[in-house]
PDB file of N, CA and C in Angstrom:
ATOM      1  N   UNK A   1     -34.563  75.764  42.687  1.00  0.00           N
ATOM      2  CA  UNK A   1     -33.266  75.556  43.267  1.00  0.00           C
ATOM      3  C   UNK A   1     -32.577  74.398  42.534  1.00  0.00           C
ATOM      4  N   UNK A   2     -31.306  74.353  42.525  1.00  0.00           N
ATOM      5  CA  UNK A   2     -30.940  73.550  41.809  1.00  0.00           C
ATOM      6  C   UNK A   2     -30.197  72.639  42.740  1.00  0.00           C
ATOM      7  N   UNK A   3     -30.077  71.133  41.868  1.00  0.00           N
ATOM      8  CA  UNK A   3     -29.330  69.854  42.758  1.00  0.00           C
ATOM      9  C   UNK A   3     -27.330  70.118  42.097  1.00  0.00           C
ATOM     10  N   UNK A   4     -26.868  70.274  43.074  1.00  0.00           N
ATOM     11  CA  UNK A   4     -25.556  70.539  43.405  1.00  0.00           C
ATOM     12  C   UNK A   4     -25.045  69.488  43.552  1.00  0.00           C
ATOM     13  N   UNK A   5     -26.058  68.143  43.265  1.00  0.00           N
ATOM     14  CA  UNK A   5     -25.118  66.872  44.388  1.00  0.00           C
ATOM     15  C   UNK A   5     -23.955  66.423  42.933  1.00  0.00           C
ATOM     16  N   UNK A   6     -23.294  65.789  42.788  1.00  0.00           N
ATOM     17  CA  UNK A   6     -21.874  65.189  41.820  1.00  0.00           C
ATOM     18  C   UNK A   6     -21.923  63.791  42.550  1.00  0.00           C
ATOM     19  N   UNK A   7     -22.635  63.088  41.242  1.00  0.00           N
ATOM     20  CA  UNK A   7     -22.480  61.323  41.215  1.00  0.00           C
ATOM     21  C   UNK A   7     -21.452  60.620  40.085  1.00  0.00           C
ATOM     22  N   UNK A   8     -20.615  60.057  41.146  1.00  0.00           N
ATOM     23  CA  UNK A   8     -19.559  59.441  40.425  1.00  0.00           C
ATOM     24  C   UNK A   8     -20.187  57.940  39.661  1.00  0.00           C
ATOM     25  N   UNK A   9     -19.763  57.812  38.801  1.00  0.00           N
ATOM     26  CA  UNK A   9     -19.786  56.464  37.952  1.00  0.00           C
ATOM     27  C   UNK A   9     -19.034  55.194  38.753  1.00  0.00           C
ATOM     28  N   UNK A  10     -20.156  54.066  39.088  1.00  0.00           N
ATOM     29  CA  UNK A  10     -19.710  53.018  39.514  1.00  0.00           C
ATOM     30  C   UNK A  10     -18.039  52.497  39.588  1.00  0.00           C
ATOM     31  N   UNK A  11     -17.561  51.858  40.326  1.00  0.00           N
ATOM     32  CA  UNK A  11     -16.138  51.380  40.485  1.00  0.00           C
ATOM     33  C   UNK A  11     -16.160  50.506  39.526  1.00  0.00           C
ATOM     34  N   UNK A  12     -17.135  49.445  39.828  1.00  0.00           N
ATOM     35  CA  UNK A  12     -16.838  48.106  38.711  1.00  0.00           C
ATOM     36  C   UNK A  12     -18.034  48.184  37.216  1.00  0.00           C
ATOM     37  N   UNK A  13     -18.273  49.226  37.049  1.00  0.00           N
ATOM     38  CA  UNK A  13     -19.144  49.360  35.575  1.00  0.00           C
ATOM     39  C   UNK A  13     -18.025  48.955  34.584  1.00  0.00           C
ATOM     40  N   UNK A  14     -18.744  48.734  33.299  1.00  0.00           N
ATOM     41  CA  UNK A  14     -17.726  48.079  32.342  1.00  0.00           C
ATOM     42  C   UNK A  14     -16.193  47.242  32.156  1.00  0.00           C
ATOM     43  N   UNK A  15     -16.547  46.657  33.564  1.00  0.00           N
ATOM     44  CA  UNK A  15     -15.581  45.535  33.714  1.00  0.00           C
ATOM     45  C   UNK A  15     -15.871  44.266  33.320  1.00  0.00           C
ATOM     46  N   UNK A  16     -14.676  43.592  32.342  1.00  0.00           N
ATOM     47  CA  UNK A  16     -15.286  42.595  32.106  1.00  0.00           C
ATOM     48  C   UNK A  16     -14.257  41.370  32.233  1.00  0.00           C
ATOM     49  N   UNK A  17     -13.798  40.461  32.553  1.00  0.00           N
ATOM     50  CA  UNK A  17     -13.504  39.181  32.878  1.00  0.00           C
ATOM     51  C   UNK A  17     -13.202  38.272  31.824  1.00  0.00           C
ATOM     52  N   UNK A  18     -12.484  38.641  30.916  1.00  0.00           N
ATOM     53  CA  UNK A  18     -11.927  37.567  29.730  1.00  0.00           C
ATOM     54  C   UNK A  18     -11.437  36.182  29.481  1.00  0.00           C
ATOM     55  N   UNK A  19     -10.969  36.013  30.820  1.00  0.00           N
ATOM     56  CA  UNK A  19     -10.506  34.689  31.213  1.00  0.00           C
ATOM     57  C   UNK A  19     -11.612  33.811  31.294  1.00  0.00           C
ATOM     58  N   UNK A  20     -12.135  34.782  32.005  1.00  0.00           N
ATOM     59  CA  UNK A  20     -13.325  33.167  32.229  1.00  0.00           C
ATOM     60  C   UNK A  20     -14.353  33.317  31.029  1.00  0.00           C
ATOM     61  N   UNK A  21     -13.981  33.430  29.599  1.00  0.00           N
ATOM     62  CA  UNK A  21     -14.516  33.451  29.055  1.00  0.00           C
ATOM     63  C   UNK A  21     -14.242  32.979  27.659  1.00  0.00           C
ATOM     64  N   UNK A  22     -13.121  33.026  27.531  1.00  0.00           N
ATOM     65  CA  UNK A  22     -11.793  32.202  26.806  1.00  0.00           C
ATOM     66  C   UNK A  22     -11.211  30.998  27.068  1.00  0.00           C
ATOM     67  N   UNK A  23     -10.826  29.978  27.428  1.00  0.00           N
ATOM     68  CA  UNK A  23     -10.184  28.834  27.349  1.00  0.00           C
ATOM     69  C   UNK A  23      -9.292  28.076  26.390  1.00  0.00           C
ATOM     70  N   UNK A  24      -7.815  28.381  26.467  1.00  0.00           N
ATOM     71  CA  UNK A  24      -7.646  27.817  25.177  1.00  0.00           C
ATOM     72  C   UNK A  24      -7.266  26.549  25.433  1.00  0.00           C
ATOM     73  N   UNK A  25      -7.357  25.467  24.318  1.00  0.00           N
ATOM     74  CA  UNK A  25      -7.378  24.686  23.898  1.00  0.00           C
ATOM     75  C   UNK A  25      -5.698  23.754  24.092  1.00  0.00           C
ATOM     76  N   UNK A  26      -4.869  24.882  23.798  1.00  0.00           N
ATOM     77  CA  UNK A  26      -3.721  24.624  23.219  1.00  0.00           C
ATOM     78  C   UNK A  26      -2.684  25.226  24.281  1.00  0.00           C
ATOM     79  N   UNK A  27      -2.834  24.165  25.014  1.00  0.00           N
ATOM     80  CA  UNK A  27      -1.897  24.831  26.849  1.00  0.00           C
ATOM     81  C   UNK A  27      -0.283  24.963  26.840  1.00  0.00           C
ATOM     82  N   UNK A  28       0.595  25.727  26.247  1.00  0.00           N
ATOM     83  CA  UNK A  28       2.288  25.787  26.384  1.00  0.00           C
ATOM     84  C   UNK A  28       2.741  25.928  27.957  1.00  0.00           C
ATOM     85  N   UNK A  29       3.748  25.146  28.233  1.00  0.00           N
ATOM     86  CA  UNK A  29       4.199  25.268  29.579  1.00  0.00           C
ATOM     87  C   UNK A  29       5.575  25.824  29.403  1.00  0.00           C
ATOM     88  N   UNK A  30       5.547  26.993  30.374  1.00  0.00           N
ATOM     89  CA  UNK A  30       6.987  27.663  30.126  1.00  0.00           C
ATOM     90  C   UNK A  30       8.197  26.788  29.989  1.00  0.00           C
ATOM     91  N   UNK A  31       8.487  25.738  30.647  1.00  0.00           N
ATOM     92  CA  UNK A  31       9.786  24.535  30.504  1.00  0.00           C
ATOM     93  C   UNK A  31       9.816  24.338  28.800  1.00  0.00           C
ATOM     94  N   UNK A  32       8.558  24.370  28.413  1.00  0.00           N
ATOM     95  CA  UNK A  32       8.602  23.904  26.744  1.00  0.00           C
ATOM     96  C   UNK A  32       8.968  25.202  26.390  1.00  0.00           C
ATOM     97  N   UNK A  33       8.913  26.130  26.549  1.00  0.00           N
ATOM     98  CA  UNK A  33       9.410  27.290  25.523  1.00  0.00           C
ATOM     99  C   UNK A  33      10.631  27.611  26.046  1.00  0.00           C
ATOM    100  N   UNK A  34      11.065  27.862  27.019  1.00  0.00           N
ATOM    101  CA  UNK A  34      12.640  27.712  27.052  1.00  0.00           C
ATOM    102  C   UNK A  34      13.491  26.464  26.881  1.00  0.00           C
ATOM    103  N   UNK A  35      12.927  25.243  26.640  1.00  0.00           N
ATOM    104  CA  UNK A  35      13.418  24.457  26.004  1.00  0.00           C
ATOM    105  C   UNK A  35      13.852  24.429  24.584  1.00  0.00           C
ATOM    106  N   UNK A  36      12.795  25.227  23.922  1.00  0.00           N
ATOM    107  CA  UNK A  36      12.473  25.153  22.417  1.00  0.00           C
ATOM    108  C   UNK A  36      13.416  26.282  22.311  1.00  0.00           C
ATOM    109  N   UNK A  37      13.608  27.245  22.817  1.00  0.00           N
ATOM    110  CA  UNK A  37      14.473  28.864  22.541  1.00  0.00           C
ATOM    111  C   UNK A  37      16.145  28.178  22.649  1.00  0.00           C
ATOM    112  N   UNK A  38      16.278  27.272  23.481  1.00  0.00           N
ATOM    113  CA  UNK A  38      17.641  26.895  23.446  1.00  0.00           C
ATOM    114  C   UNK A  38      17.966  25.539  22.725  1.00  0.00           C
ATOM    115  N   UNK A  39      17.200  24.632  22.276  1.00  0.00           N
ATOM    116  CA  UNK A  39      17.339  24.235  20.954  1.00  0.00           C
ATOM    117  C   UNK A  39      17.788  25.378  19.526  1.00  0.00           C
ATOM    118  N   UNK A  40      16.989  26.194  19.700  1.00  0.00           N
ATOM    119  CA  UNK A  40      16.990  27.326  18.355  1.00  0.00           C
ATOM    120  C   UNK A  40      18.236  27.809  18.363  1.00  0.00           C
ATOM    121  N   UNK A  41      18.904  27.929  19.682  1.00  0.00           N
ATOM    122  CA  UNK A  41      20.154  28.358  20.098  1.00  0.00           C
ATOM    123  C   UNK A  41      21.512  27.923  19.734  1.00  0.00           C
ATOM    124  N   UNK A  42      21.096  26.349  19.826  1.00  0.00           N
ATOM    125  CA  UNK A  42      22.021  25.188  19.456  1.00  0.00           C
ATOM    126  C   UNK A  42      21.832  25.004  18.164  1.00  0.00           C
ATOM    127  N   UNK A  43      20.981  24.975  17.501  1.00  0.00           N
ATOM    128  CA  UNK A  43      20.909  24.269  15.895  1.00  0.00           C
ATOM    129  C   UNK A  43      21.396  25.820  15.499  1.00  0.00           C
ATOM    130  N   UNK A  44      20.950  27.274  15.865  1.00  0.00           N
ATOM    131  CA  UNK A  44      21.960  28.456  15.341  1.00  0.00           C
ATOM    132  C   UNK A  44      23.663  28.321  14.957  1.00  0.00           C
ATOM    133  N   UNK A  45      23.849  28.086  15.968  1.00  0.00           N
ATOM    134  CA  UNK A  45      25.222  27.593  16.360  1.00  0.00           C
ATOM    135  C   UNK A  45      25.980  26.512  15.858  1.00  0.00           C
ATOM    136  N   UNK A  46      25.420  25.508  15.470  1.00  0.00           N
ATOM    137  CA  UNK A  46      25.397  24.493  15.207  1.00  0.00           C
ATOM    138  C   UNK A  46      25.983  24.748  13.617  1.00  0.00           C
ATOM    139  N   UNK A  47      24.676  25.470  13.097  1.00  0.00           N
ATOM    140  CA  UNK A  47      24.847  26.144  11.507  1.00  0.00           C
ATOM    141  C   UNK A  47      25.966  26.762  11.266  1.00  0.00           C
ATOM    142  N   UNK A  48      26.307  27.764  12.533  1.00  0.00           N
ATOM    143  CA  UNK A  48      27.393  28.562  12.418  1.00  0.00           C
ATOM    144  C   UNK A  48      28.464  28.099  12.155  1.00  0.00           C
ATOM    145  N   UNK A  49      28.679  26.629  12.745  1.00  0.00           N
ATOM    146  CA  UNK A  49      30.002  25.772  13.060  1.00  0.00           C
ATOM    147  C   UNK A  49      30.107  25.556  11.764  1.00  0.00           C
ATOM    148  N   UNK A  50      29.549  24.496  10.978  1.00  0.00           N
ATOM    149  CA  UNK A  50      29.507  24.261   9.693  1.00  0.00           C
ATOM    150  C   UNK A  50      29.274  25.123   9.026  1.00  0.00           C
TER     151      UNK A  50
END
């Protein structure tokens, strides 16, 4: 007789967690990059004028 049963593959198999496994070094805070994008904005502009 044969087994009829259907086994699904685990929920959390080959999950893996990158964060906690990475750390970078080199932390940007969003205030600094929209700071820096509207500098780029102004010295554009700036160029343009002259």
């Amino acid at each position: 007789m044969a087994d009829d049963r259907i086994t699904m593959p685990s929920s959390q198999g080959g999950l893996v967690r990158y964060y906690n496994e990475y750390k970078s070094k080199l932390q940007i805070k969003p205030v600094h990059v929209v700071a820096l994008v509207i500098a780029v904005i102004f010295l554009e502009l700036l160029l343009r004028i002259l």
